[in-house]
C-alpha atoms as a PDB file:
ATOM      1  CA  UNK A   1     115.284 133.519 137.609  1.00  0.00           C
ATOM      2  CA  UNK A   2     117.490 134.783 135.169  1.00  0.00           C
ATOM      3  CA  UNK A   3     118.781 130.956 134.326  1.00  0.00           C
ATOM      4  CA  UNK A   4     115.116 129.772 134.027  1.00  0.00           C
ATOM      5  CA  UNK A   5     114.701 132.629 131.606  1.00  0.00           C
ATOM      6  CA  UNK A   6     117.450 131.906 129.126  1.00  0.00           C
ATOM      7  CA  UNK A   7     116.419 127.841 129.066  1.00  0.00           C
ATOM      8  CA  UNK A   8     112.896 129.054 127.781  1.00  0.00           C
ATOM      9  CA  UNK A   9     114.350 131.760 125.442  1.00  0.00           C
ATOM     10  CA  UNK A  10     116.786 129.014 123.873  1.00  0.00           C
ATOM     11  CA  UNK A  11     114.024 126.430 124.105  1.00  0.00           C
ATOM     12  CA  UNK A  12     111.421 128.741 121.989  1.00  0.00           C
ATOM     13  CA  UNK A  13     114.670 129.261 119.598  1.00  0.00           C
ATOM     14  CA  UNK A  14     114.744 125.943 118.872  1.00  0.00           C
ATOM     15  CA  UNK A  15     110.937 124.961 118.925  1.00  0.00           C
ATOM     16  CA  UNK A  16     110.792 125.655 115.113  1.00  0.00           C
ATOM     17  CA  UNK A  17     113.300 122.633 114.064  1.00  0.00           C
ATOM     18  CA  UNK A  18     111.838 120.207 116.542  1.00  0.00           C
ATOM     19  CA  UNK A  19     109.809 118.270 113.602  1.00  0.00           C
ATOM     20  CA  UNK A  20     112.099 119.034 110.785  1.00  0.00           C
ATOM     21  CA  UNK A  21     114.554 116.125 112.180  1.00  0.00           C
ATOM     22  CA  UNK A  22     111.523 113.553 110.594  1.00  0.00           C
ATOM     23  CA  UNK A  23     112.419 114.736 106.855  1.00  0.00           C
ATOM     24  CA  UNK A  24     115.159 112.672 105.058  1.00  0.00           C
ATOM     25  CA  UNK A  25     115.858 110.372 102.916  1.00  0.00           C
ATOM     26  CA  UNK A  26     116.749 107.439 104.864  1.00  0.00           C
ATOM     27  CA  UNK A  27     117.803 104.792 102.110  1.00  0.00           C
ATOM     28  CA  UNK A  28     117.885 104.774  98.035  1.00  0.00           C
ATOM     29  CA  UNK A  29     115.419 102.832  96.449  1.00  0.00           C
ATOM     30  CA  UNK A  30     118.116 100.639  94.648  1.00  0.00           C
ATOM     31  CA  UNK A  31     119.618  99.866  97.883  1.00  0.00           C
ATOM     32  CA  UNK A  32     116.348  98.607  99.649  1.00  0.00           C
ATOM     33  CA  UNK A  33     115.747  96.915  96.168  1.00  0.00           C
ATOM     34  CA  UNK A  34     119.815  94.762  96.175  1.00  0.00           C
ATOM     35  CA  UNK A  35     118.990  94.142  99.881  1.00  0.00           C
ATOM     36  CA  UNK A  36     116.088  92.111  99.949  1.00  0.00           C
ATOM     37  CA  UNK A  37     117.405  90.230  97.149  1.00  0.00           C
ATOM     38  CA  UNK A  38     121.203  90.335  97.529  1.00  0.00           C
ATOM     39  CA  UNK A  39     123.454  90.714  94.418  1.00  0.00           C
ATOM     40  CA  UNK A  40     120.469  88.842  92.614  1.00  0.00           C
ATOM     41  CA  UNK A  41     117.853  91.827  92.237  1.00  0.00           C
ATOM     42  CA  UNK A  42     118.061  91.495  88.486  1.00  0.00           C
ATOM     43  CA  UNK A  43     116.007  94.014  86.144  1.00  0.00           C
ATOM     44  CA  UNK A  44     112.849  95.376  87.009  1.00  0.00           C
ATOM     45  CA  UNK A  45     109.593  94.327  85.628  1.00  0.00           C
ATOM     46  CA  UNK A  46     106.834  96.883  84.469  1.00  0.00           C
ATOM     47  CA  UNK A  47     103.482  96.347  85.928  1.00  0.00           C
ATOM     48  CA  UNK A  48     100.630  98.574  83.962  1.00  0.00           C
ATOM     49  CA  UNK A  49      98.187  99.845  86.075  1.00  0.00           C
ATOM     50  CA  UNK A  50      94.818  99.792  83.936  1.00  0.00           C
ATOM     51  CA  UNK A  51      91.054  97.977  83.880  1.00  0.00           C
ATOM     52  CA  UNK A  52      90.395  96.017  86.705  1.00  0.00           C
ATOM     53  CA  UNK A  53      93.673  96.452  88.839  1.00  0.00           C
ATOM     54  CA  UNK A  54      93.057 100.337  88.446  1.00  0.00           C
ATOM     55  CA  UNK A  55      89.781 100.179  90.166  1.00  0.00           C
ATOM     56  CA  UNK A  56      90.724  98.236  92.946  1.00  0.00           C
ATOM     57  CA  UNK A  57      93.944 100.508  93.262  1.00  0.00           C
ATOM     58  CA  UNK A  58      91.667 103.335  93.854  1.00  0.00           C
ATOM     59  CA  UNK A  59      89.411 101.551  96.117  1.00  0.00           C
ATOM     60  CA  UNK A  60      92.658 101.224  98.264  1.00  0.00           C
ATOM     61  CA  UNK A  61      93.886 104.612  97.766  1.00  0.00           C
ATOM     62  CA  UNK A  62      90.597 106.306  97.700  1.00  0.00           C
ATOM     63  CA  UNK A  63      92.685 108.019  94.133  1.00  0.00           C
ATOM     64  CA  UNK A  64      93.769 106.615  91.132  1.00  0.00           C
ATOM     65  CA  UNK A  65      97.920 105.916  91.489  1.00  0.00           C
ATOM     66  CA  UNK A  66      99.630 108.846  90.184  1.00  0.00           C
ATOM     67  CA  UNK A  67     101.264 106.792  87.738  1.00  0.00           C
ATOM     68  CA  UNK A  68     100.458 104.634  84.774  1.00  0.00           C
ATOM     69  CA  UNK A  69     102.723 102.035  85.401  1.00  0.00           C
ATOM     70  CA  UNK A  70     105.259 100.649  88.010  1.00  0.00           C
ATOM     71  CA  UNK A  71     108.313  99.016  88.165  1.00  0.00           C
ATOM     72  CA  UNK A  72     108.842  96.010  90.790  1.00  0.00           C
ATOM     73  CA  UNK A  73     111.426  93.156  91.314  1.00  0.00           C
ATOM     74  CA  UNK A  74     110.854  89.698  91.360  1.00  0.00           C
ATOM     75  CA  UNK A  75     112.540  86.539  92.507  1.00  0.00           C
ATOM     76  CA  UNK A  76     110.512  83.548  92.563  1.00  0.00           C
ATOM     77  CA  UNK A  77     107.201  84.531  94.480  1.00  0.00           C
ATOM     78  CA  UNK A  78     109.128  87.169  96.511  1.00  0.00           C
ATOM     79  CA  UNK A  79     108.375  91.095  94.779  1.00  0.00           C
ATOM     80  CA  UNK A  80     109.628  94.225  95.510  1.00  0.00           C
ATOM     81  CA  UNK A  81     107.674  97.364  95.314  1.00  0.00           C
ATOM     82  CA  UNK A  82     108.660 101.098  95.622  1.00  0.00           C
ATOM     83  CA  UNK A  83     105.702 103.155  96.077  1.00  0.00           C
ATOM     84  CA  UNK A  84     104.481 106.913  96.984  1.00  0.00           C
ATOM     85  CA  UNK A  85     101.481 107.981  98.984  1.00  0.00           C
ATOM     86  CA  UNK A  86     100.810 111.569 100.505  1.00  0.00           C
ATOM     87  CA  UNK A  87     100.954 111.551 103.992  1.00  0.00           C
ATOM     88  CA  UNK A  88      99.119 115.208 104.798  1.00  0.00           C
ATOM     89  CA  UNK A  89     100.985 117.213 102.463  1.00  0.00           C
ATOM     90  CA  UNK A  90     103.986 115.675 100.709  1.00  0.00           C
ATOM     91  CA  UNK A  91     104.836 111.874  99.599  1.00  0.00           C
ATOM     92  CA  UNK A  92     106.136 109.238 101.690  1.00  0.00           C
ATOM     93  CA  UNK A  93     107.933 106.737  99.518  1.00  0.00           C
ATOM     94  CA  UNK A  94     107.671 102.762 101.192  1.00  0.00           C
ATOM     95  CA  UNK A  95     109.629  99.806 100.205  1.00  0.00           C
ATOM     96  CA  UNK A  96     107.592  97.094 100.696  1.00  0.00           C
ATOM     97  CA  UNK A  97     109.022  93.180 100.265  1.00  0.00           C
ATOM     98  CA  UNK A  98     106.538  91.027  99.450  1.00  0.00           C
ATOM     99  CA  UNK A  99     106.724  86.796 100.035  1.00  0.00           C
ATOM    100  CA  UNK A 100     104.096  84.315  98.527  1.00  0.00           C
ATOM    101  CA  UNK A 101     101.575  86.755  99.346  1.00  0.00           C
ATOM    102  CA  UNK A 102     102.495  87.956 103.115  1.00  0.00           C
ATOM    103  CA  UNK A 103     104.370  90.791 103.492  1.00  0.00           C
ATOM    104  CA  UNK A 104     108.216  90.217 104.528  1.00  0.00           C
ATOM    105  CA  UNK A 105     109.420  94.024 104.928  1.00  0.00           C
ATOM    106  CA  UNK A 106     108.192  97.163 105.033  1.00  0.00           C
ATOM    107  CA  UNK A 107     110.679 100.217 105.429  1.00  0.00           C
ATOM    108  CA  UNK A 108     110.512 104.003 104.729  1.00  0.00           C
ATOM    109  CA  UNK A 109     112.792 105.173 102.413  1.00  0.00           C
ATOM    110  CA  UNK A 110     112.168 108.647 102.135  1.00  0.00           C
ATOM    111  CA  UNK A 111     109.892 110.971 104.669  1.00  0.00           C
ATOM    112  CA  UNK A 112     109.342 114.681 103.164  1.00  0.00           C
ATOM    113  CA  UNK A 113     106.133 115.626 106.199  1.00  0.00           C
ATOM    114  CA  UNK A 114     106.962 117.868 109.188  1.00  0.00           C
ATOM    115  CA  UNK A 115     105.061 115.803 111.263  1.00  0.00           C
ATOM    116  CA  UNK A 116     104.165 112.088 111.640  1.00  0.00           C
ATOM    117  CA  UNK A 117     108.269 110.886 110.903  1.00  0.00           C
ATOM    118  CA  UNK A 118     107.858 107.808 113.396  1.00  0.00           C
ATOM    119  CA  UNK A 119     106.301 105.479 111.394  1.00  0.00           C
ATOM    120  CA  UNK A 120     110.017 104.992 109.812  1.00  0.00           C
ATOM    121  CA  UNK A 121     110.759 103.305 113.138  1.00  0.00           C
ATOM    122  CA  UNK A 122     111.767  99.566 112.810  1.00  0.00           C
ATOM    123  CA  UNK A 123     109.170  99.287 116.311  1.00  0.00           C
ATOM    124  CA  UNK A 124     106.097 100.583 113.938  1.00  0.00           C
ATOM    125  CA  UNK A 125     107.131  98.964 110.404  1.00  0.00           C
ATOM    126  CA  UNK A 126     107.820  95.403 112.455  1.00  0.00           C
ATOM    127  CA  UNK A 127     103.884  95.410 112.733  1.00  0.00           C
ATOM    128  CA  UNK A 128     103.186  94.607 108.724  1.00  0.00           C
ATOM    129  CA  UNK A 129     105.385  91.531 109.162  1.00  0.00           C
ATOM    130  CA  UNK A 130     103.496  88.448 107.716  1.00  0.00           C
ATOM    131  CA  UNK A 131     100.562  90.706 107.220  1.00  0.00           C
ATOM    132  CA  UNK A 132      98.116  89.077 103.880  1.00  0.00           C
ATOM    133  CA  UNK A 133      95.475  90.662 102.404  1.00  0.00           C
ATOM    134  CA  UNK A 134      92.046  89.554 103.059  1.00  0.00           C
ATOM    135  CA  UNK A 135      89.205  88.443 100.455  1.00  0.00           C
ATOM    136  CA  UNK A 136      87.996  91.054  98.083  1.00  0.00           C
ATOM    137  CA  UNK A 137      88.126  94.483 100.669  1.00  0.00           C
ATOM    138  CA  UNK A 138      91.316  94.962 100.440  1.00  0.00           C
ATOM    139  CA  UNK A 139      91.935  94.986 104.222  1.00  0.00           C
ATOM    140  CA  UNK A 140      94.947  93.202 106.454  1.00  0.00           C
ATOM    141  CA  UNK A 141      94.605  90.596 107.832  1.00  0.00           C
ATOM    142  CA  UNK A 142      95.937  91.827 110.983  1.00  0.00           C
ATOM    143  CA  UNK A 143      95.754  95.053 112.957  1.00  0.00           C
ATOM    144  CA  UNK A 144      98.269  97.773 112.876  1.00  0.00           C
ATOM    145  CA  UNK A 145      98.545  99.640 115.866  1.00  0.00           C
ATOM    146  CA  UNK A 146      98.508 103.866 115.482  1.00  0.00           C
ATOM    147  CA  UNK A 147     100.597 106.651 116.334  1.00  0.00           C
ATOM    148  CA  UNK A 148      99.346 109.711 118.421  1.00  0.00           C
ATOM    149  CA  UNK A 149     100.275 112.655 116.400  1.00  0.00           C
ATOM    150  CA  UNK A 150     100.937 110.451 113.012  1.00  0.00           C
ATOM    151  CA  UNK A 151      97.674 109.328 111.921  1.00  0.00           C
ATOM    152  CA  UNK A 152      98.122 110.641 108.213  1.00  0.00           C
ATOM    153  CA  UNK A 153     101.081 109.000 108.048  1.00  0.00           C
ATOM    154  CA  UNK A 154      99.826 105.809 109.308  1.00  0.00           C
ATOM    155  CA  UNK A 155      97.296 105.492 107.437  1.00  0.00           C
ATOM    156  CA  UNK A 156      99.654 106.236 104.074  1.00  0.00           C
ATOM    157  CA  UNK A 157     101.719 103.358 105.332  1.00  0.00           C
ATOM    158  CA  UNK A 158      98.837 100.878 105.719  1.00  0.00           C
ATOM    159  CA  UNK A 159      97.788 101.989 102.172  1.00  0.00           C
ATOM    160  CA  UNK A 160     101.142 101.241 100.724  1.00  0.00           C
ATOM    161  CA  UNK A 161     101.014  98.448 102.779  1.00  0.00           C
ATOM    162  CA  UNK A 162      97.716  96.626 101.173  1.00  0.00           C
ATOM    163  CA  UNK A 163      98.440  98.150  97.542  1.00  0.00           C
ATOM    164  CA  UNK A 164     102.143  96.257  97.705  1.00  0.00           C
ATOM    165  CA  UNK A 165      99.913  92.865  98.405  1.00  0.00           C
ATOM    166  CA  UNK A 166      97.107  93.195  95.781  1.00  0.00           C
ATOM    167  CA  UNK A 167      99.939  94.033  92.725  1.00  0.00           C
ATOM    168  CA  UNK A 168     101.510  91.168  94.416  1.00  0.00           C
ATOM    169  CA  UNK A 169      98.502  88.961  94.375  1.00  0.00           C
ATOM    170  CA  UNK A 170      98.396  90.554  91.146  1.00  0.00           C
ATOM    171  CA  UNK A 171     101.587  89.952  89.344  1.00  0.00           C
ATOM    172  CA  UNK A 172     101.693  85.970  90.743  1.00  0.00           C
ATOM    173  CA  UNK A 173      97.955  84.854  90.699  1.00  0.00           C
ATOM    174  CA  UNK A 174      98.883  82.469  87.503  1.00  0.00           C
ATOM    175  CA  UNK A 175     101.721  81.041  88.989  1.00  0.00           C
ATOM    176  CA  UNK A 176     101.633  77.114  89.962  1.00  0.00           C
ATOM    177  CA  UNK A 177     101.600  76.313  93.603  1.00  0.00           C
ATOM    178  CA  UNK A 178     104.800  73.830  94.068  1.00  0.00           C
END
Protein backbone atom coordinates (compact mmCIF):
# COMPACT_ATOMS: atom_id res chain seq x y z
CA UNK A 1 0.00 0.00 0.00
CA UNK A 2 2.48 2.26 1.07
CA UNK A 3 4.76 1.37 -2.25
CA UNK A 4 1.68 1.91 -4.52
CA UNK A 5 1.36 5.24 -2.80
CA UNK A 6 4.80 6.70 -3.37
CA UNK A 7 4.73 5.45 -7.37
CA UNK A 8 1.55 7.75 -7.73
CA UNK A 9 2.99 10.59 -5.55
CA UNK A 10 6.31 10.54 -7.77
CA UNK A 11 4.22 9.90 -10.88
CA UNK A 12 1.89 13.18 -10.22
CA UNK A 13 5.50 14.92 -9.49
CA UNK A 14 6.49 14.34 -12.68
CA UNK A 15 3.14 14.67 -14.71
CA UNK A 16 3.94 18.42 -15.28
CA UNK A 17 7.24 17.77 -17.56
CA UNK A 18 5.69 14.91 -19.45
CA UNK A 19 5.06 17.25 -22.70
CA UNK A 20 7.84 19.66 -22.17
CA UNK A 21 10.36 16.84 -23.64
CA UNK A 22 8.54 17.92 -27.36
CA UNK A 23 10.19 21.58 -27.15
CA UNK A 24 13.71 21.93 -28.73
CA UNK A 25 15.47 22.89 -31.24
CA UNK A 26 16.39 19.87 -33.04
CA UNK A 27 18.73 21.19 -35.94
CA UNK A 28 19.98 24.87 -37.17
CA UNK A 29 18.55 26.07 -40.15
CA UNK A 30 22.06 26.38 -41.86
CA UNK A 31 22.70 22.87 -41.12
CA UNK A 32 19.42 21.43 -42.72
CA UNK A 33 20.22 24.08 -45.48
CA UNK A 34 24.48 22.50 -46.19
CA UNK A 35 22.79 19.06 -45.88
CA UNK A 36 20.50 18.81 -48.57
CA UNK A 37 22.94 20.40 -50.72
CA UNK A 38 26.35 19.37 -49.36
CA UNK A 39 29.26 21.90 -49.28
CA UNK A 40 27.40 23.43 -52.42
CA UNK A 41 24.41 25.37 -50.63
CA UNK A 42 25.75 28.62 -52.00
CA UNK A 43 23.96 32.08 -51.06
CA UNK A 44 20.47 32.40 -50.52
CA UNK A 45 18.05 33.90 -52.87
CA UNK A 46 15.25 36.42 -51.75
CA UNK A 47 11.82 35.54 -52.81
CA UNK A 48 9.24 38.70 -52.26
CA UNK A 49 6.08 37.72 -51.21
CA UNK A 50 3.56 40.29 -52.92
CA UNK A 51 0.45 40.40 -55.72
CA UNK A 52 -0.54 37.23 -56.84
CA UNK A 53 1.81 34.82 -54.80
CA UNK A 54 0.51 36.73 -51.60
CA UNK A 55 -3.01 35.74 -52.21
CA UNK A 56 -2.50 32.32 -52.84
CA UNK A 57 -0.08 32.25 -49.72
CA UNK A 58 -2.99 33.19 -47.67
CA UNK A 59 -5.35 30.91 -49.28
CA UNK A 60 -2.86 28.21 -47.95
CA UNK A 61 -2.31 29.68 -44.66
CA UNK A 62 -5.73 31.00 -44.15
CA UNK A 63 -3.14 34.47 -43.05
CA UNK A 64 -0.96 36.47 -44.90
CA UNK A 65 2.96 35.09 -44.16
CA UNK A 66 4.30 37.03 -41.39
CA UNK A 67 6.97 38.18 -43.49
CA UNK A 68 7.53 40.23 -46.58
CA UNK A 69 10.03 38.27 -48.06
CA UNK A 70 11.95 34.90 -47.75
CA UNK A 71 15.11 33.57 -48.26
CA UNK A 72 15.51 29.97 -50.02
CA UNK A 73 18.39 27.94 -51.66
CA UNK A 74 18.59 26.73 -54.94
CA UNK A 75 20.53 24.20 -56.94
CA UNK A 76 19.27 23.43 -60.24
CA UNK A 77 15.41 22.69 -59.77
CA UNK A 78 16.06 21.45 -56.19
CA UNK A 79 15.00 24.62 -53.39
CA UNK A 80 15.28 24.87 -49.96
CA UNK A 81 12.83 26.58 -47.78
CA UNK A 82 12.85 27.49 -44.01
CA UNK A 83 9.52 28.40 -42.91
CA UNK A 84 7.30 29.20 -39.61
CA UNK A 85 3.70 28.35 -38.95
CA UNK A 86 1.86 28.42 -35.45
CA UNK A 87 1.00 25.22 -34.37
CA UNK A 88 -1.74 26.19 -31.37
CA UNK A 89 0.24 28.69 -29.70
CA UNK A 90 3.87 29.14 -30.72
CA UNK A 91 5.81 28.58 -34.23
CA UNK A 92 7.00 25.46 -35.58
CA UNK A 93 9.84 26.17 -37.96
CA UNK A 94 9.98 23.23 -41.12
CA UNK A 95 12.73 22.66 -43.50
CA UNK A 96 11.28 21.60 -46.42
CA UNK A 97 13.58 20.27 -49.65
CA UNK A 98 11.97 20.70 -52.60
CA UNK A 99 12.89 18.57 -56.19
CA UNK A 100 11.41 19.53 -59.68
CA UNK A 101 8.29 20.17 -57.99
CA UNK A 102 7.81 17.01 -55.49
CA UNK A 103 8.84 17.35 -52.24
CA UNK A 104 12.26 15.46 -51.28
CA UNK A 105 12.44 16.27 -47.36
CA UNK A 106 10.58 17.57 -44.86
CA UNK A 107 12.13 17.86 -41.23
CA UNK A 108 11.35 19.92 -38.07
CA UNK A 109 13.88 22.02 -37.02
CA UNK A 110 12.63 23.68 -34.16
CA UNK A 111 9.27 22.67 -31.98
CA UNK A 112 8.39 25.51 -29.25
CA UNK A 113 4.32 23.72 -28.45
CA UNK A 114 3.75 21.67 -25.27
CA UNK A 115 1.83 19.38 -27.08
CA UNK A 116 1.69 17.84 -30.59
CA UNK A 117 6.00 17.28 -30.66
CA UNK A 118 5.57 13.96 -32.81
CA UNK A 119 5.19 15.22 -35.99
CA UNK A 120 9.22 15.76 -35.79
CA UNK A 121 9.33 11.97 -36.08
CA UNK A 122 11.17 10.70 -39.25
CA UNK A 123 7.81 7.91 -39.23
CA UNK A 124 5.34 11.14 -39.71
CA UNK A 125 7.67 13.55 -41.93
CA UNK A 126 8.50 10.24 -44.32
CA UNK A 127 4.74 10.75 -45.42
CA UNK A 128 5.41 14.23 -47.57
CA UNK A 129 8.00 12.28 -49.55
CA UNK A 130 7.32 12.82 -53.35
CA UNK A 131 4.24 14.66 -52.35
CA UNK A 132 3.26 17.57 -55.57
CA UNK A 133 0.87 20.01 -55.38
CA UNK A 134 -2.27 19.66 -57.23
CA UNK A 135 -3.94 22.17 -59.88
CA UNK A 136 -4.96 25.52 -58.60
CA UNK A 137 -6.32 24.41 -54.68
CA UNK A 138 -3.38 24.18 -53.35
CA UNK A 139 -3.89 20.63 -52.00
CA UNK A 140 -1.33 17.36 -52.02
CA UNK A 141 -1.47 15.21 -54.06
CA UNK A 142 -1.40 12.55 -51.59
CA UNK A 143 -2.83 11.98 -48.14
CA UNK A 144 -1.05 12.57 -44.94
CA UNK A 145 -2.06 10.49 -42.27
CA UNK A 146 -2.90 12.40 -38.57
CA UNK A 147 -1.80 12.26 -35.17
CA UNK A 148 -4.22 11.73 -32.15
CA UNK A 149 -3.42 14.47 -29.82
CA UNK A 150 -1.36 16.61 -32.64
CA UNK A 151 -3.84 17.82 -34.97
CA UNK A 152 -2.65 21.59 -34.77
CA UNK A 153 0.51 20.56 -35.41
CA UNK A 154 -0.33 18.48 -38.29
CA UNK A 155 -2.08 20.55 -39.91
CA UNK A 156 0.92 23.43 -39.54
CA UNK A 157 3.11 20.83 -41.13
CA UNK A 158 0.85 20.12 -44.13
CA UNK A 159 0.64 23.95 -44.52
CA UNK A 160 4.35 24.35 -44.62
CA UNK A 161 4.25 21.47 -46.56
CA UNK A 162 2.02 22.90 -49.69
CA UNK A 163 3.41 26.62 -49.19
CA UNK A 164 7.23 25.06 -49.73
CA UNK A 165 5.68 23.60 -53.26
CA UNK A 166 3.74 26.65 -54.61
CA UNK A 167 7.07 29.19 -53.92
CA UNK A 168 8.68 26.29 -55.52
CA UNK A 169 6.36 26.10 -58.44
CA UNK A 170 6.84 29.64 -58.00
CA UNK A 171 10.47 30.44 -58.13
CA UNK A 172 11.03 27.68 -61.27
CA UNK A 173 7.79 28.03 -63.43
CA UNK A 174 10.09 29.88 -66.27
CA UNK A 175 12.63 27.45 -66.25
CA UNK A 176 13.12 25.13 -69.53
CA UNK A 177 12.22 21.53 -69.16
CA UNK A 178 15.61 19.58 -70.29
Amino acid sequence: MKANFLCMALLLALMPFAGVSAKGVYQKPGDFVSESFGTTAGKPQRLSLAGDLAAQIKAILGHAYPRSRLRYWRGGRKTVWILDEIGKEKPITVGVVVDDGKIERVKILAFRESRGGEVRFPSFVRQYQHAALTGKEYKLDKSIDGITGATLSVRAVNKLARLALLLHRTVTKNDKTP
